[in-house]
Protein backbone atom coordinates (compact mmCIF):
# COMPACT_ATOMS: atom_id res chain seq x y z
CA UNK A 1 -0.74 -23.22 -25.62
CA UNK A 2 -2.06 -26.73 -24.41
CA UNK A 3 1.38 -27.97 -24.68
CA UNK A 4 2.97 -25.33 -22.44
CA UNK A 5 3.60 -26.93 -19.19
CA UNK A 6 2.25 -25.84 -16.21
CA UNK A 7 4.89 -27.36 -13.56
CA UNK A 8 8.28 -29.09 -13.49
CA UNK A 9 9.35 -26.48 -15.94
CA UNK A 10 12.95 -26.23 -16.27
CA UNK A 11 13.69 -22.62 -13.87
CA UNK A 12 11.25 -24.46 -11.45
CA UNK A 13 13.77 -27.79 -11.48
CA UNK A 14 16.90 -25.31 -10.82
CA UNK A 15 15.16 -23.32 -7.96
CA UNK A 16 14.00 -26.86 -6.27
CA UNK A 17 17.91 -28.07 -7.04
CA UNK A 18 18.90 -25.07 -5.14
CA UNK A 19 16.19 -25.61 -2.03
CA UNK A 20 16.78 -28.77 -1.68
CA UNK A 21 20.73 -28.52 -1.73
CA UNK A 22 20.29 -25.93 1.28
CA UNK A 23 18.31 -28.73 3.63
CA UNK A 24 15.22 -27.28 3.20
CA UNK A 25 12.25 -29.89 2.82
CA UNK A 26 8.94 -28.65 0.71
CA UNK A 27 5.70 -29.70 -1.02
CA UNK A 28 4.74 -28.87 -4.29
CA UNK A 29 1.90 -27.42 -5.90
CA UNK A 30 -0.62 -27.34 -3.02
CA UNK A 31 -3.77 -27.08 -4.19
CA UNK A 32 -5.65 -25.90 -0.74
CA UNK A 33 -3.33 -22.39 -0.89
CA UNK A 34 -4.31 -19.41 -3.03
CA UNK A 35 -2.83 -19.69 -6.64
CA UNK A 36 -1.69 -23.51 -6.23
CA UNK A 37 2.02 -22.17 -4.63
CA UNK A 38 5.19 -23.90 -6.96
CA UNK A 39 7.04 -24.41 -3.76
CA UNK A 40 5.47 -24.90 -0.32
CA UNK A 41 8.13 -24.59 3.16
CA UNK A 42 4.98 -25.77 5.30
CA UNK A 43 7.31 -24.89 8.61
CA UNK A 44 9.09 -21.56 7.82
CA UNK A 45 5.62 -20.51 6.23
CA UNK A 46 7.15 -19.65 3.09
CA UNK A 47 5.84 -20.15 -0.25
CA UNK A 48 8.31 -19.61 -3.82
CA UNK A 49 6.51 -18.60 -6.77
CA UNK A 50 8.25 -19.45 -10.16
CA UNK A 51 7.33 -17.16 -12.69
CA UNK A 52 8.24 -17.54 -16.36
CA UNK A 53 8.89 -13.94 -17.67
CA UNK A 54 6.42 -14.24 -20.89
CA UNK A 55 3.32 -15.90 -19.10
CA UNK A 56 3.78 -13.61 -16.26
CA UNK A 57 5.00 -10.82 -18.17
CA UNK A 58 7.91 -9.75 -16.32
CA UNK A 59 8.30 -6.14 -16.90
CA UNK A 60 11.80 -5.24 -18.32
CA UNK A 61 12.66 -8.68 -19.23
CA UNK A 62 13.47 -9.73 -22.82
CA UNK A 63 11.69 -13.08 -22.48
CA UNK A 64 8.68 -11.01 -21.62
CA UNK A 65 7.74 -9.39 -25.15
CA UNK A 66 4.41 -9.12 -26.40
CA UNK A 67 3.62 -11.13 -29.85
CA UNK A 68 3.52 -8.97 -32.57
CA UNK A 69 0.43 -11.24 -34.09
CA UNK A 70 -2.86 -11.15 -32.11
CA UNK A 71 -1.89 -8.19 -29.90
CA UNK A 72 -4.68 -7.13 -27.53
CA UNK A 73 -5.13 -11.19 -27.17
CA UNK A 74 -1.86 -11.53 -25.47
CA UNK A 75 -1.86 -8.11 -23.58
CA UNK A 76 -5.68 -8.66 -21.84
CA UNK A 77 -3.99 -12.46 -21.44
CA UNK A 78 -0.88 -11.25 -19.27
CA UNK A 79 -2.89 -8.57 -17.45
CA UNK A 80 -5.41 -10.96 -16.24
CA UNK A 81 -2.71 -13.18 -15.13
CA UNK A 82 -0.70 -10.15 -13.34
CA UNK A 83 -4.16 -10.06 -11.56
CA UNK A 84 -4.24 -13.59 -10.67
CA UNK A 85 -0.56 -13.24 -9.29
CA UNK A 86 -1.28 -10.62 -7.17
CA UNK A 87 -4.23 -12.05 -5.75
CA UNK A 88 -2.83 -14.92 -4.85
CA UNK A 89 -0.02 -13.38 -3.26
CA UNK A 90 -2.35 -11.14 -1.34
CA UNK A 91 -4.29 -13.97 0.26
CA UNK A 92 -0.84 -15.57 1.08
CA UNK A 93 0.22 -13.14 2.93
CA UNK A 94 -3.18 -12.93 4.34
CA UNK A 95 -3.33 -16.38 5.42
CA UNK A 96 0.68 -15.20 7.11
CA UNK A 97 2.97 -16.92 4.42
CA UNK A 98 5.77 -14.94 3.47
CA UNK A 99 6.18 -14.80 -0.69
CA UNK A 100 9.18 -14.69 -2.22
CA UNK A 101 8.77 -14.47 -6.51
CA UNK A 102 11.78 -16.00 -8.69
CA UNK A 103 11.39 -14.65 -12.16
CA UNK A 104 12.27 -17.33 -14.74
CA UNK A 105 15.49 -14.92 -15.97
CA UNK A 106 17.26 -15.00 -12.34
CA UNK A 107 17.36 -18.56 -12.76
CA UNK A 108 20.48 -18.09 -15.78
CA UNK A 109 22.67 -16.66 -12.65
CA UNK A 110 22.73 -19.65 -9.69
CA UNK A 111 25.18 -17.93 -7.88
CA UNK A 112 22.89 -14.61 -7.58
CA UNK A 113 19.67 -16.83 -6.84
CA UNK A 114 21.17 -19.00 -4.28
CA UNK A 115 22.21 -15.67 -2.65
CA UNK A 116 18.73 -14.40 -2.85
CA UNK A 117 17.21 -17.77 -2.04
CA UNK A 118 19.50 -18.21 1.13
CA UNK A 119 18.63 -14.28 2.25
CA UNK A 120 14.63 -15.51 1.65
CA UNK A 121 15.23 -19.14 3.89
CA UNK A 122 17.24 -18.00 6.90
């Protein structure tokens, strides 16, 4: 797992790609907000979260299935990180950022995230 990166994952690159390509400026990975945000719009006040569907165990997803080795490992693993997510996004919204979640899956279909992304920015 210590080779698993953290950030500047690939559905990370595509969503930033995307932000960027609308004119929207952003900070990465600020440490001083609740669950170190991927992508930071410091004046809109809105923070993108880019979840990959097996760490964050995207329900419904096929990149979100539980090994079949080590079981109840992996299953306390993703519920304490569902915990940490919604934390996080609690104290977000808390501190008045607006959250918006990508799930590593919706970044396969651009056209439907840049749709969703654009509907999130404006």
């Amino acid at each position: 797992m210590s080779k698993v990166k953290g950030r500047d994952t690939a559905p990370e690159m595509i969503v930033r790609s995307i932000v960027h390509r609308m004119g929207c400026r952003f900070s990465l990975h600020r440490k001083e907000l609740p669950g170190t945000p991927d992508i930071v719009l410091r004046r809109l006040r809105k923070i993108i979260l880019v979840h990959g569907c097996f760490w964050h165990a995207h329900k419904g997803c096929k990149g979100s299935d539980v090994p079949k080795t080590n079981t109840k490992f992996w299953l306390d693993k993703f519920e304490r990180n569902r915990i940490r997510d919604l934390k996080a996004r609690k104290e977000l919204k808390k501190l008045g950022w607006q959250v918006l979640v990508v799930w590593e899956c919706e970044t396969k279909k651009i056209p439907r995230l840049t749709s969703k992304l654009k509907k999130f920015l404006h």
